[in-house]
Protein backbone atom coordinates (compact mmCIF):
# COMPACT_ATOMS: atom_id res chain seq x y z
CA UNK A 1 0.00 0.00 0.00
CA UNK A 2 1.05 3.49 -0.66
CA UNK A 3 1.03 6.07 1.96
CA UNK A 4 -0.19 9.49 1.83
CA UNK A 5 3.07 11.07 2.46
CA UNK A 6 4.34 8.64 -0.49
CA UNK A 7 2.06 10.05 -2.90
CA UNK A 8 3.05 13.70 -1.88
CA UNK A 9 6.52 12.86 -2.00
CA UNK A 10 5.91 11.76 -6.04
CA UNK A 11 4.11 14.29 -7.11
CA UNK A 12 6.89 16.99 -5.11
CA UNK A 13 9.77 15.02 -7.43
CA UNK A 14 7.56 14.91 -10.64
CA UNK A 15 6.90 18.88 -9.99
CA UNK A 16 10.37 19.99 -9.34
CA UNK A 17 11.73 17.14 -12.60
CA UNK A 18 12.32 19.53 -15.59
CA UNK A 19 9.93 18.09 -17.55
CA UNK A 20 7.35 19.74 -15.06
CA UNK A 21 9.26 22.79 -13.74
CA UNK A 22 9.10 25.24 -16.34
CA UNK A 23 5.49 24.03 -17.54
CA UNK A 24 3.14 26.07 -15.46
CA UNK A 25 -0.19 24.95 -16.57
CA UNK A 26 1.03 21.51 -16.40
CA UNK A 27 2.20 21.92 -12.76
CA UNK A 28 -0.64 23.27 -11.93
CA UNK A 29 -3.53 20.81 -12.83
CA UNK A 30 -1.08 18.08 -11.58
CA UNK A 31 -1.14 19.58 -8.26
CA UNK A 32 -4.88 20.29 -8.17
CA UNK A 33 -5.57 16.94 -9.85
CA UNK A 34 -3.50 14.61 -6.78
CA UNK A 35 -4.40 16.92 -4.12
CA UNK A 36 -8.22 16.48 -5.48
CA UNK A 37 -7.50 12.49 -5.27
CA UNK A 38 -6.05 12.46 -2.26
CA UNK A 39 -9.05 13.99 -0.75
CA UNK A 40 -10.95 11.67 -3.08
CA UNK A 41 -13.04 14.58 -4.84
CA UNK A 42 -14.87 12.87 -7.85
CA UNK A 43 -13.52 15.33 -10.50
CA UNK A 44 -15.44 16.61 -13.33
CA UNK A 45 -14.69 19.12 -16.47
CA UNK A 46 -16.38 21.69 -14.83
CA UNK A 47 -15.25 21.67 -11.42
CA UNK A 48 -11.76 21.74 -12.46
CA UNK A 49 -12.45 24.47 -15.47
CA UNK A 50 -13.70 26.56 -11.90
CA UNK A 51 -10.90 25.86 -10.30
CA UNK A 52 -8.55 26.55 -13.02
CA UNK A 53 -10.03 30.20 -14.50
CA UNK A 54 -12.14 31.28 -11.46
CA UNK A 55 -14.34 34.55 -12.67
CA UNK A 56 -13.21 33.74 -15.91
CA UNK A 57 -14.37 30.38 -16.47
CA UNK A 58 -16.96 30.32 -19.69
CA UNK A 59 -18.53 27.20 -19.76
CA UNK A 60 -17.71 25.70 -23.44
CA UNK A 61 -14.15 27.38 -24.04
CA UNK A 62 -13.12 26.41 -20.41
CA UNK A 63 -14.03 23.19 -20.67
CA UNK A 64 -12.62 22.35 -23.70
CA UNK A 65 -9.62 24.06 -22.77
CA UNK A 66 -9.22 21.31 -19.50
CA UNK A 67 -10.21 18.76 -21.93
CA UNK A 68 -6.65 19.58 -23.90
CA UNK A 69 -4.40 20.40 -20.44
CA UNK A 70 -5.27 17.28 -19.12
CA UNK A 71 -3.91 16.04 -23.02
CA UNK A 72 -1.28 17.68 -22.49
CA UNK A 73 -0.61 16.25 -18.96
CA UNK A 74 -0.84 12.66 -20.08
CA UNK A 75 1.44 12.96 -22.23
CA UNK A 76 3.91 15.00 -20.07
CA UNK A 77 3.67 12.35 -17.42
CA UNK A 78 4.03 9.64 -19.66
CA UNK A 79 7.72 11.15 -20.89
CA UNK A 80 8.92 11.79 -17.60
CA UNK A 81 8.57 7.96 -16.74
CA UNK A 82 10.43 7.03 -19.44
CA UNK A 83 13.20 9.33 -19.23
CA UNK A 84 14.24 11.41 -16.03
CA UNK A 85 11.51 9.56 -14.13
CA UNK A 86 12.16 5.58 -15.30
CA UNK A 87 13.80 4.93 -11.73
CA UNK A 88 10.91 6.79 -9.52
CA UNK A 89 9.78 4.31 -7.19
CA UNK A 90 6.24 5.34 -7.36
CA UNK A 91 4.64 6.62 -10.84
CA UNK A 92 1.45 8.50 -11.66
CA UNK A 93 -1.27 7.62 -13.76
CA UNK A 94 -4.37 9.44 -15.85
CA UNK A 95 -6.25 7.01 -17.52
CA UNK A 96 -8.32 8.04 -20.12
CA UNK A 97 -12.08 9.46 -19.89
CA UNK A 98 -10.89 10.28 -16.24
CA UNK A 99 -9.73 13.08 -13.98
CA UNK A 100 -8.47 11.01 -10.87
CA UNK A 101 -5.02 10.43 -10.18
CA UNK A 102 -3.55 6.69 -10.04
CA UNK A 103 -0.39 5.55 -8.07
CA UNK A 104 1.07 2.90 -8.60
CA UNK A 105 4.58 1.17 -6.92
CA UNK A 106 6.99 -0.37 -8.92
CA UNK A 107 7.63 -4.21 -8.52
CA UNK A 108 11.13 -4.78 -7.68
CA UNK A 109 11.96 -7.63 -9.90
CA UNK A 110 13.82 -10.70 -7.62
CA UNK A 111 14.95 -13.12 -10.19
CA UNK A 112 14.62 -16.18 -8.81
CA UNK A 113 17.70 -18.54 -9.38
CA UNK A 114 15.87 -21.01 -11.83
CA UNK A 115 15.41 -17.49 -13.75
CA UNK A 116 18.94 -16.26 -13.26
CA UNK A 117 20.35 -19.19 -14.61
CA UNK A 118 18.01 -19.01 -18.04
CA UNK A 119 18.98 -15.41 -18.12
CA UNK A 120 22.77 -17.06 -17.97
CA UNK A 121 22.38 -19.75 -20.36
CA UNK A 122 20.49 -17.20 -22.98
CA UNK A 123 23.46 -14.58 -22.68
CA UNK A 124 26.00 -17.61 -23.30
CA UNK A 125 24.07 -19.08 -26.54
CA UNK A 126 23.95 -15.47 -27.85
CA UNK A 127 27.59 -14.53 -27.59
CA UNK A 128 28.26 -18.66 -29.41
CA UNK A 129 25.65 -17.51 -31.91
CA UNK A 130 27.35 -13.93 -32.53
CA UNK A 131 31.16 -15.60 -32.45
CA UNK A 132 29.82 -17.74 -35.25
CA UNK A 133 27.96 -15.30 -37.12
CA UNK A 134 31.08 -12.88 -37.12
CA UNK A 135 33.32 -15.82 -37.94
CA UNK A 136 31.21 -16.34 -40.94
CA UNK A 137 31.84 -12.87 -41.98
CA UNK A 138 35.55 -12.17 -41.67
CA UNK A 139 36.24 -15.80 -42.62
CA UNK A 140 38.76 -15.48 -46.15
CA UNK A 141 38.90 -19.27 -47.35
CA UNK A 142 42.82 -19.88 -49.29
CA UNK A 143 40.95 -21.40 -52.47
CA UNK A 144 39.76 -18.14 -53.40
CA UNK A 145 40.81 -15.56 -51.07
CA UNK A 146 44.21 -14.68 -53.23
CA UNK A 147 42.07 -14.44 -56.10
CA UNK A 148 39.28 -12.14 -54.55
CA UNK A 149 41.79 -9.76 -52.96
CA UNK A 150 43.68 -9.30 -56.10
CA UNK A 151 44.25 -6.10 -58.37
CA UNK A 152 44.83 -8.15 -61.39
CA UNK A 153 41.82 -9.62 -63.81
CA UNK A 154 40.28 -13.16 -63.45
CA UNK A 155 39.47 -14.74 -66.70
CA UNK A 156 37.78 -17.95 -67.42
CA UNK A 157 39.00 -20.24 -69.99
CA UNK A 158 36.62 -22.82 -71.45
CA UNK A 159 37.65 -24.96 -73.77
CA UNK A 160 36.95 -25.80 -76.86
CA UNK A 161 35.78 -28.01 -78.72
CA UNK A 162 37.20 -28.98 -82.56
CA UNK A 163 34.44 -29.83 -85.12
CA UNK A 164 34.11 -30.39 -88.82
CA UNK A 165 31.62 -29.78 -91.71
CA UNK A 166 30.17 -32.30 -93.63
CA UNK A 167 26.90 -34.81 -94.74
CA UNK A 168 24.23 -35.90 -91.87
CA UNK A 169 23.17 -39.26 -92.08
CA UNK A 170 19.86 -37.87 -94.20
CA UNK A 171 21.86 -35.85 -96.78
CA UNK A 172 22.00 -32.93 -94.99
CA UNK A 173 24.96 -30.28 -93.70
CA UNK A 174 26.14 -30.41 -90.40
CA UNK A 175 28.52 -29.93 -87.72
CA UNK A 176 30.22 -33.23 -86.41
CA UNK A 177 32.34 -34.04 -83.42
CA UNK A 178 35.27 -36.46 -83.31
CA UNK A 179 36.96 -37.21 -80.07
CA UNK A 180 40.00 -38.47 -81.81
CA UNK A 181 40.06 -35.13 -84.04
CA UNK A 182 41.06 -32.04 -81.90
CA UNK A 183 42.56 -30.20 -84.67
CA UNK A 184 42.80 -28.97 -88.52
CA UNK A 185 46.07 -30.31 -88.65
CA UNK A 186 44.65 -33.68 -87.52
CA UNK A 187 41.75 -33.44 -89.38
CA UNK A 188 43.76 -33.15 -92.57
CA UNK A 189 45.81 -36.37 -91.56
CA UNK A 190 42.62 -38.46 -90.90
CA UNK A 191 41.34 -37.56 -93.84
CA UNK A 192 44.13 -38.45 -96.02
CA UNK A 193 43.38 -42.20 -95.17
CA UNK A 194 39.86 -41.44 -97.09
CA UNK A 195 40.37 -39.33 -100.11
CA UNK A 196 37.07 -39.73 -101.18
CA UNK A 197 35.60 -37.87 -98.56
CA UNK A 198 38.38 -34.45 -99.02
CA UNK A 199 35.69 -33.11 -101.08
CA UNK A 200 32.43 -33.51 -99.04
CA UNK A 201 34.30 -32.29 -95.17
CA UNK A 202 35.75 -29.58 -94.22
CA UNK A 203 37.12 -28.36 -91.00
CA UNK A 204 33.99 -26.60 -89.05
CA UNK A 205 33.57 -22.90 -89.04
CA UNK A 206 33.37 -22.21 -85.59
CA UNK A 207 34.70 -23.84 -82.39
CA UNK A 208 32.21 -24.89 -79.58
CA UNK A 209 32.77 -25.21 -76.01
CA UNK A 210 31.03 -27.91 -73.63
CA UNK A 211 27.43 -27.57 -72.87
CA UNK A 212 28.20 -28.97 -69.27
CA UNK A 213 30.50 -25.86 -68.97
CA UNK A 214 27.31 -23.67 -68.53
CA UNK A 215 26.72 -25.49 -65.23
CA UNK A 216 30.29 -24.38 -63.74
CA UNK A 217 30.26 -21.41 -64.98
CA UNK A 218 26.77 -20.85 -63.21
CA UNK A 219 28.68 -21.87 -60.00
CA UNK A 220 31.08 -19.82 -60.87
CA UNK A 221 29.16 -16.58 -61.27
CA UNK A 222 27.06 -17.18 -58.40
CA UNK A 223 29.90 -17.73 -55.66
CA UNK A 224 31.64 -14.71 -57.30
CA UNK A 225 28.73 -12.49 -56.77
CA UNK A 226 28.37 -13.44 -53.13
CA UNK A 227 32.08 -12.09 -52.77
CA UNK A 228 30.89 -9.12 -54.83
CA UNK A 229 33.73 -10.26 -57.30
CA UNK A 230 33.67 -10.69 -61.04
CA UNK A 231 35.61 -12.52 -64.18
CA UNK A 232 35.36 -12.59 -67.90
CA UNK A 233 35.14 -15.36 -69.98
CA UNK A 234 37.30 -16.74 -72.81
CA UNK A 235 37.92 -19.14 -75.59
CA UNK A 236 40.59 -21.46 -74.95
CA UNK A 237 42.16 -20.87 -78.36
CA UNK A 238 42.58 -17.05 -77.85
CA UNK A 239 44.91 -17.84 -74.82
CA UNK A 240 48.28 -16.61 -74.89
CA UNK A 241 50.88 -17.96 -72.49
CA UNK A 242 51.87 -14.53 -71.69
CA UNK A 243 48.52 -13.75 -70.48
CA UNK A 244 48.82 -15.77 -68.05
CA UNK A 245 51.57 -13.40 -66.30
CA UNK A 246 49.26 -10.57 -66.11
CA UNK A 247 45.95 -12.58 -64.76
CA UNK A 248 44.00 -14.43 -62.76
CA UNK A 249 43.06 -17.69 -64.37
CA UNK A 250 40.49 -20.55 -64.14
CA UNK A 251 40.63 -22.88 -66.51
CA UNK A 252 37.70 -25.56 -67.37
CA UNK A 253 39.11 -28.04 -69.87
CA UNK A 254 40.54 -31.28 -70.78
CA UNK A 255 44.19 -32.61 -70.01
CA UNK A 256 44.80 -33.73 -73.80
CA UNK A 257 46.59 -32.39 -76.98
CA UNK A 258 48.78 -29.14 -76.98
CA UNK A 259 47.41 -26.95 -73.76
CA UNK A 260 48.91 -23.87 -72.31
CA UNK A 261 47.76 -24.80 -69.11
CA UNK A 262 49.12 -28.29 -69.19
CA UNK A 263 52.65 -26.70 -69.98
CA UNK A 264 52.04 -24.30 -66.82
CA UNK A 265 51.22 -26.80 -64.94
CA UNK A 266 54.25 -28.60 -65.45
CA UNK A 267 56.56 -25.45 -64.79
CA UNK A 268 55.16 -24.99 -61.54
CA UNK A 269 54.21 -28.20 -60.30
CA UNK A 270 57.24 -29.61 -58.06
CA UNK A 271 56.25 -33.15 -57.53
CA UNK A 272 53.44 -33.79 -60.11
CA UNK A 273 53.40 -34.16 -63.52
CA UNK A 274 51.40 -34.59 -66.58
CA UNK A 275 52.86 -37.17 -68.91
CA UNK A 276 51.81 -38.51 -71.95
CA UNK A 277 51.29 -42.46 -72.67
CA UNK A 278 53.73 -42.94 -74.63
CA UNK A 279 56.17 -42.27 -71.67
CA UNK A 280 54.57 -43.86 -69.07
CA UNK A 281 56.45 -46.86 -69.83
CA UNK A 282 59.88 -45.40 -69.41
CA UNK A 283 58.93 -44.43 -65.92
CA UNK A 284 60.61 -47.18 -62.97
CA UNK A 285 59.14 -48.09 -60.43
CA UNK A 286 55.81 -47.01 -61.36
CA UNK A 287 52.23 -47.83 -59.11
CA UNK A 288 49.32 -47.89 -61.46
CA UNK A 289 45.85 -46.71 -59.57
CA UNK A 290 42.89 -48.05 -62.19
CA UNK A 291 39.59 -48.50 -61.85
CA UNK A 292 38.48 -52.02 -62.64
CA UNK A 293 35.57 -50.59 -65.27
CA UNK A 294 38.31 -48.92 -67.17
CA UNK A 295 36.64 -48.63 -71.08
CA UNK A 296 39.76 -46.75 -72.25
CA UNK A 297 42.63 -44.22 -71.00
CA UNK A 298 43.06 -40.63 -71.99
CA UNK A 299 46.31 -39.83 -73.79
CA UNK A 300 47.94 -38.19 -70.36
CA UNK A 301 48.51 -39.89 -67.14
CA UNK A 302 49.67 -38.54 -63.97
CA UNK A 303 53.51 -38.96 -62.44
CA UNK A 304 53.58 -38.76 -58.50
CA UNK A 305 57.44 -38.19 -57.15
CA UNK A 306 56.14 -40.18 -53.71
CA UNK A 307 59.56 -39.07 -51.34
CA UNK A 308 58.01 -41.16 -48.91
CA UNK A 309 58.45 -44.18 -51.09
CA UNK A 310 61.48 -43.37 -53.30
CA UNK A 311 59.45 -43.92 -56.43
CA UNK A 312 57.41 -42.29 -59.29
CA UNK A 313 53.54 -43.17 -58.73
CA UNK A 314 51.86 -43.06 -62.59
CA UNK A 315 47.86 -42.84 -61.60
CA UNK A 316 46.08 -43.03 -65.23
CA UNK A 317 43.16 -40.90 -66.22
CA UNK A 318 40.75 -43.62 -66.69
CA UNK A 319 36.80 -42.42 -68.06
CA UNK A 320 34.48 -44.49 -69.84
CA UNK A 321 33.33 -41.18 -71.37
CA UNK A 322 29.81 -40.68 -69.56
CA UNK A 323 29.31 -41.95 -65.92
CA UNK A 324 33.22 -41.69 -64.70
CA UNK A 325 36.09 -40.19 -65.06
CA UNK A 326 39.23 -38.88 -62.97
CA UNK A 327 39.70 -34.58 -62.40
CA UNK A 328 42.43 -32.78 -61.64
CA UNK A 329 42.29 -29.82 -59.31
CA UNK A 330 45.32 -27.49 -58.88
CA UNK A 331 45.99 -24.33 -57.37
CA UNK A 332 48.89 -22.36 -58.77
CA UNK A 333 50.73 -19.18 -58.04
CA UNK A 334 52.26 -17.68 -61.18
CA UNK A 335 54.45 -14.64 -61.83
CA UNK A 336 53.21 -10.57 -61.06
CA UNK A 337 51.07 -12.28 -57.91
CA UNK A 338 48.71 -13.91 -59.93
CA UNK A 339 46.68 -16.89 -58.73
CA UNK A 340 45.63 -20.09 -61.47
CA UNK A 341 42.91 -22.42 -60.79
CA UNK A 342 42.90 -25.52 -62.92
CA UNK A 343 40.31 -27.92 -63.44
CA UNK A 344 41.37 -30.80 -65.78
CA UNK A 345 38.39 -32.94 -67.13
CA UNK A 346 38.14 -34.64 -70.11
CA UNK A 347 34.82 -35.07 -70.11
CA UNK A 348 33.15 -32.15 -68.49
CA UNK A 349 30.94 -34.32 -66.12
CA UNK A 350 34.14 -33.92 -63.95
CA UNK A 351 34.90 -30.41 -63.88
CA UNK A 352 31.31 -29.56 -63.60
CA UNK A 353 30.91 -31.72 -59.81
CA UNK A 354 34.46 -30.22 -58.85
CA UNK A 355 33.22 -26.77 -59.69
CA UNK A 356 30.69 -27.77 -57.68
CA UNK A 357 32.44 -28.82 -54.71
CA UNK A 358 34.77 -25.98 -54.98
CA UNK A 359 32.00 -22.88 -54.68
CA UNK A 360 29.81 -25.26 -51.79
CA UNK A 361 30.26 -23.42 -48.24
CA UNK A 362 30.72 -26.61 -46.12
CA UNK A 363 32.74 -29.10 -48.62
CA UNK A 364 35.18 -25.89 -49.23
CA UNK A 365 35.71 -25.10 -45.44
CA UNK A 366 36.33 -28.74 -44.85
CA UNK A 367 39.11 -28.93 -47.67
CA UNK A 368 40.58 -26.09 -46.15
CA UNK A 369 41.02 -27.12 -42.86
CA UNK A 370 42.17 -30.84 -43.77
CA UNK A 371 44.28 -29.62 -46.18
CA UNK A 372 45.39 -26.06 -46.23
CA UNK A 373 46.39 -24.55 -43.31
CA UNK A 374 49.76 -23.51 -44.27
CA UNK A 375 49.73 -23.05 -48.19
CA UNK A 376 46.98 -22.01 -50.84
CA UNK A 377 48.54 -23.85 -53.13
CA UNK A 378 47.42 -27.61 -53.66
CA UNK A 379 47.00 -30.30 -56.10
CA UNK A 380 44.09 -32.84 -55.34
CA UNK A 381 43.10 -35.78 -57.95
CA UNK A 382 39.24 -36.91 -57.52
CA UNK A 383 37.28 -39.89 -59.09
CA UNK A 384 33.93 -38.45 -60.18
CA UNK A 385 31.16 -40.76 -61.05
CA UNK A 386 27.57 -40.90 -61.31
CA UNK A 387 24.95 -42.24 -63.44
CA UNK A 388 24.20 -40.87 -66.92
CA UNK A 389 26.36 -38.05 -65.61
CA UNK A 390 23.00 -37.12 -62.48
CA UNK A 391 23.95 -37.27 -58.83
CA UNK A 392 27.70 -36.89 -59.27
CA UNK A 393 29.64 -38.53 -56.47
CA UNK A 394 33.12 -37.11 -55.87
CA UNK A 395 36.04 -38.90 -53.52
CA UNK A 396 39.58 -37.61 -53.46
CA UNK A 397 42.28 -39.76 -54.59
CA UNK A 398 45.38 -37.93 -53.20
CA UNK A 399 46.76 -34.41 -52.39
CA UNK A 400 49.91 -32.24 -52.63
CA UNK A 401 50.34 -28.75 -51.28
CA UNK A 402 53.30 -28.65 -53.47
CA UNK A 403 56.15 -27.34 -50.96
C-alpha cells in the first residue's frame, strides 16, 4: 500500500523534474488533480475548469480548454517515466475518460535462481551464436581468397571443342564431333586415309565449347557475386601464355593435346606431372591406380614423385566417357602475384561436380582445414562418377600442397 506522504513525495519530485518545472499549466492541474485524489473529490470538467479560471471560467471554451491540459498532462507524465523519471519508485497515472489520479509502486523484480540461470544460459548461446555469425563474416577461405583480394583480372578459360563440316546421315549439312580429331592439322591427316571424302568435309567454321561448362560457370558466377567479385570469360584458343603473367586464371578443360595450361602446370608443379602415354612406360618403379571398369585411357597420365616411397607413382586418367572419369584440381601461383585455378576434365561431367564442390560453403571449409592450413597452393586428384552423368559422387584420390 502506498502512503499518503508517499504520494506527496511523487508528485513533489515529478513537480520539481524539468519536464514539469518550467510548464506552469502543467504543474498546476497536476497539483490540483493529486491533491483532489487524495481527498478523493470525484472530478469533473467543470469543477476543475472553476478551479482553473475562477471569474473567468466560460462554460464551453473552459471546458474544452481542460479537456486539452489534461492532453497535455498525459502525455507529459508519460515522458517523464520514461526518461528522467524511469527509476521513480512510485509513478502516476491518468487514464483516459478520467480526472483522478492513479499511483502505482513499482515491482522490484527478484529473479529467482531457476530465472537467473536461463537469463545465464540465454546470454552464453547469444555470444556462441554472434562468435559464429562474425566468424562467418571475416572468414577469407585460401581457395579463393588470393584471387578475390587481387588487383589483377580473373578470366575464365573454357575450352573448346574442334568440329568439322560435312553430310548428316539424311543428306543434310552439319557440324560433327570427333573425339579423336582435336585439330585442322589432324583433321587433314585423318582424312588423307579417305580421299574420297576431301571433297564432301571440311574443318567446321566455328569452335564450340562444352554444354556442361554452362553449369560451372553458373557456380562460378554465383559464388563470385556473393564475394561481390567478377571474371570474364574466354575461348581457350585465344589464350596466350603470356597472359597468363598478367591474370587471374580458371581454366575448365581437358588434359589432352597441346594446352597452355598443361605446360604451366608442369613449370610450376614440383612433384606432379602430366605425362603422356607414350612415356609412361619409361617411368621405374611405377604404381598404377585403375579403376576395374576402365573402357579406355586418356592420352595423359599422372607422375607422383612419392619421397616417402622413393618412387614415381603413374595414376592413369581412366573415363568411360559418360558416368566416370578422374579430375584434376590445382591451385597455382604464377608470376606478377597472380593466382591459377585448374580444373582438368576430359569429359566435363568432372569439372562440372568439382566446380561444384569448390563454390559449396561446407565441402570448401572442410578442404581447407584438412588440407590447407599452411599453403593455398594444392593439387588434389578426384574420381567423379555418377549415373548418366545425375547425382555426381566425388572422392579424393590424393593431395599435394606442393612445398
Amino acid at each position: 500500500m502506498i502512503t499518503k506522504e508517499e504520494k506527496k513525495q511523487a508528485l513533489e519530485t515529478i513537480l520539481t523534474s524539468k519536464t514539469f518545472s518550467k510548464s506552469t499549466t502543467s504543474n498546476i492541474l497536476l497539483k490540483y488533480l493529486v491533491m483532489s485524489s487524495l481527498e478523493e473529490k470525484n472530478l469533473n470538467t467543470t469543477d476543475i475548469a472553476m478551479e482553473l479560471f475562477g471569474s473567468q471560467y466560460e462554460p464551453e471554451k473552459s471546458e474544452a480548454t481542460v479537456r486539452v491540459n489534461v492532453y497535455h498532462l498525459r502525455k507529459k507524465l508519460k515522458k517523464h517515466f520514461e526518461t528522467e523519471g524511469t527509476n521513480n519508485p512510485i509513478y502516476l497515472e491518468i487514464y483516459r475518460g478520467q480526472y483522478g489520479v492513479t499511483f502505482k509502486r513499482k515491482e522490484k523484480h527478484n529473479l529467482t535462481n531457476k530465472k537467473k540461470i536461463q537469463l545465464v544460459i540465454l546470454g552464453v548461446l547469444t555470444l556462441i551464436a554472434a562468435f559464429f555469425i562474425l566468424k562467418k563474416q571475416t572468414y577469407k577461405d585460401p581457395v579463393w581468397n588470393s584471387i578475390f583480394k587481387s588487383d589483377n583480372e580473373t578470366k575464365l578459360y573454357l575450352y573448346d571443342i574442334f568440329g568439322y563440316y560435312g553430310p548428316t546421315l539424311f543428306n543434310k549439312m552439319g557440324w560433327h564431333r570427333d573425339y579423336e580429331i582435336n585439330s585442322s592439322t589432324e583433321f587433314y591427316k585423318k582424312i588423307e586415309n579417305h580421299p574420297d571424302l576431301i571433297k564432301q568435309y571440311a574443318p567446321g567454321r566455328n569452335l564450340y565449347v562444352n554444354f556442361l561448362s554452362s553449369y560451372s560457370v553458373n557456380n562460378l558466377s554465383r559464388y563470385f557475386e556473393k564475394h561481390n567479385n567478377r571474371f570474364n570469360i574466354d575461348k581457350f584458343h585465344n589464350l596466350s601464355p603470356l597472359d597468363l603473367k598478367d591474370q587471374n586464371s580458371i581454366y575448365l578443360g581437358p588434359l589432352r593435346h597441346e594446352n597452355a595450361f598443361v605446360d604451366f602446370f608442369n613449370l610450376k608443379s614440383k612433384y606432379v606431372k602430366l605425362i603422356s602415354k607414350q612415356k609412361t612406360d619409361s617411368v621405374s618403379g611405377i604404381e598404377f591406380f585403375n579403376n576395374k571398369d576402365v573402357i579406355y585411357n586418356e592420352d595423359r597420365n599422372i607422375a607422383y614423385k612419392n619421397s616417402l616411397k622413393g618412387i614415381d607413382t603413374i595414376i592413369q586418367l581412366n573415363s568411360d566417357g559418360h558416368s566416370f572419369e578422374h579430375v584434376l584440381v590445382a591451385k597455382l601461383k604464377g608470376d606478377n602475384n597472380t593466382s591459377n585455378l585448374m580444373f582438368f576434365s576430359n569429359h566435363g561431367f568432372g569439372a562440372t561436380a568439382a566446380v561444384e564442390f569448390f563454390t559449396n560453403n561446407d565441402s570448401i571449409r572442410k578442404f581447407n582445414e584438412d588440407h590447407l592450413k599452411q599453403s593455398d597452393e594444392f593439387i588434389t586428384l578426384f574420381y567423379v562418377s555418377g549415373k548418366e552423368r545425375t547425382g555426381m559422387n566425388i572422392k579424393q584420390i590424393f593431395f599435394d600442397d606442393n612445398k
